[in-house]
C-alpha atoms as a PDB file:
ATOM      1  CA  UNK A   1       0.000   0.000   0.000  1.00  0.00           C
ATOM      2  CA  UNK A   2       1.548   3.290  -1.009  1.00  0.00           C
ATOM      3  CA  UNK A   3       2.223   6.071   2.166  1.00  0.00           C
ATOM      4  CA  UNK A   4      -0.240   8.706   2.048  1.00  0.00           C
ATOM      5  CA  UNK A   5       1.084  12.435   1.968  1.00  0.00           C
ATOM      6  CA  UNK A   6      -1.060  14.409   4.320  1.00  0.00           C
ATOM      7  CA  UNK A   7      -0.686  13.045   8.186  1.00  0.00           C
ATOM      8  CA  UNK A   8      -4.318  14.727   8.883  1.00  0.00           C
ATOM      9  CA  UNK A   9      -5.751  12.139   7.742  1.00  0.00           C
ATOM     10  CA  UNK A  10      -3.987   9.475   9.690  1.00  0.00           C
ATOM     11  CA  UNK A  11      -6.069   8.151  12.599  1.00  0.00           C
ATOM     12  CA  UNK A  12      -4.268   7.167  16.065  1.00  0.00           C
ATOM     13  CA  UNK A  13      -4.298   3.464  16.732  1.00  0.00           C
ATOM     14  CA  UNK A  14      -2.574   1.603  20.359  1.00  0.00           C
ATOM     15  CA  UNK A  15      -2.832  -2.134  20.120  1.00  0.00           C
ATOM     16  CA  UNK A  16      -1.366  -4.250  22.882  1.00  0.00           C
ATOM     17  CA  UNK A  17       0.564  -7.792  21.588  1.00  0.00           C
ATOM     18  CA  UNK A  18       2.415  -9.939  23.867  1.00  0.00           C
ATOM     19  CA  UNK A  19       1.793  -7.700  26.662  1.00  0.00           C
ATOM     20  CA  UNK A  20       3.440  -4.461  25.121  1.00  0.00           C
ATOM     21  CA  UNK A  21       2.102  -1.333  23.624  1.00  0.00           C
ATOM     22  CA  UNK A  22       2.482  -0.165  20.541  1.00  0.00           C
ATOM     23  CA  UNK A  23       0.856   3.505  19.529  1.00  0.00           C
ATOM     24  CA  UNK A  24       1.020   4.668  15.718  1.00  0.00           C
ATOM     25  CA  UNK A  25      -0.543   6.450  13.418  1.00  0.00           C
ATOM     26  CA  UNK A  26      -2.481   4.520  10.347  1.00  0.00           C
ATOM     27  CA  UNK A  27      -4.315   5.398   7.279  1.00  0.00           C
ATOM     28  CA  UNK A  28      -7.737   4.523   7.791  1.00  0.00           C
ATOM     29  CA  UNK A  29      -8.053   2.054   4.950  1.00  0.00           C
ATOM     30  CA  UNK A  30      -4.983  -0.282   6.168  1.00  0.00           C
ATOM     31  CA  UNK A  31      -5.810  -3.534   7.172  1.00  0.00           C
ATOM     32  CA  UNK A  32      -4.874  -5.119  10.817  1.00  0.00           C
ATOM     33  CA  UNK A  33      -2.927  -7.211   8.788  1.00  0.00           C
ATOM     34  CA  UNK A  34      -0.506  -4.443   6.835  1.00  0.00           C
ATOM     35  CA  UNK A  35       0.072  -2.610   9.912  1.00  0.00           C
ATOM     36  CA  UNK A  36       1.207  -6.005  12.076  1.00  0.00           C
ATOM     37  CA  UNK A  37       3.232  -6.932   9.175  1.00  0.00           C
ATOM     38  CA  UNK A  38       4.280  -4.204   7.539  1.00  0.00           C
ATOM     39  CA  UNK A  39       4.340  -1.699   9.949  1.00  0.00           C
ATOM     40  CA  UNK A  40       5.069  -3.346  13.669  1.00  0.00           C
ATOM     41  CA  UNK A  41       7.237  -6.058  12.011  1.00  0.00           C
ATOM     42  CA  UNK A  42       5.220  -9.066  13.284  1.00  0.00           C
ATOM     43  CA  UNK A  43       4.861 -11.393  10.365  1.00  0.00           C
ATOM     44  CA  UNK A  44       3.502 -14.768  12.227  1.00  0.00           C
ATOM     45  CA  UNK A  45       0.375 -13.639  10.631  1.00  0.00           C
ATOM     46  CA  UNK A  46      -0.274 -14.431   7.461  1.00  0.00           C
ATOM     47  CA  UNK A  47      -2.632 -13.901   5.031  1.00  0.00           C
ATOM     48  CA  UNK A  48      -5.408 -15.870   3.672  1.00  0.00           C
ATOM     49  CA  UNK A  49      -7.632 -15.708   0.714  1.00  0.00           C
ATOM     50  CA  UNK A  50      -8.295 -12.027   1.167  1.00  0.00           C
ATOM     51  CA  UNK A  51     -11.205 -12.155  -0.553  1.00  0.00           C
ATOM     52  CA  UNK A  52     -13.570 -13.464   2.617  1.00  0.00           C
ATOM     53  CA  UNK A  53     -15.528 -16.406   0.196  1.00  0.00           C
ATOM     54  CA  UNK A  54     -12.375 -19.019   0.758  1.00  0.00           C
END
């Protein structure tokens, strides 16, 4: 997903995993999934089908 330009329109986000916080700023159409992997650096997760009819 490309980075978006103007940081007004990034919305705060604080997720706790494995007992530690993590506070960032996200563009509201990134999936949990970018931002773990792509963002935090956690890539256990993976993805699936994407599509939700698997």
């Amino acid at each position: 997903m490309p980075e978006i330009t103007d940081p007004e329109e990034m919305v705060p986000l604080a997720l706790t995993i494995n007992g530690r916080l993590h506070r960032l700023l996200v563009e509201p159409r990134w999936t949990l999934l970018f931002v773990l992997r792509e963002r935090l650096g956690i890539t256990g997760t993976k993805a699936g089908c994407e599509r939700g009819e698997c």
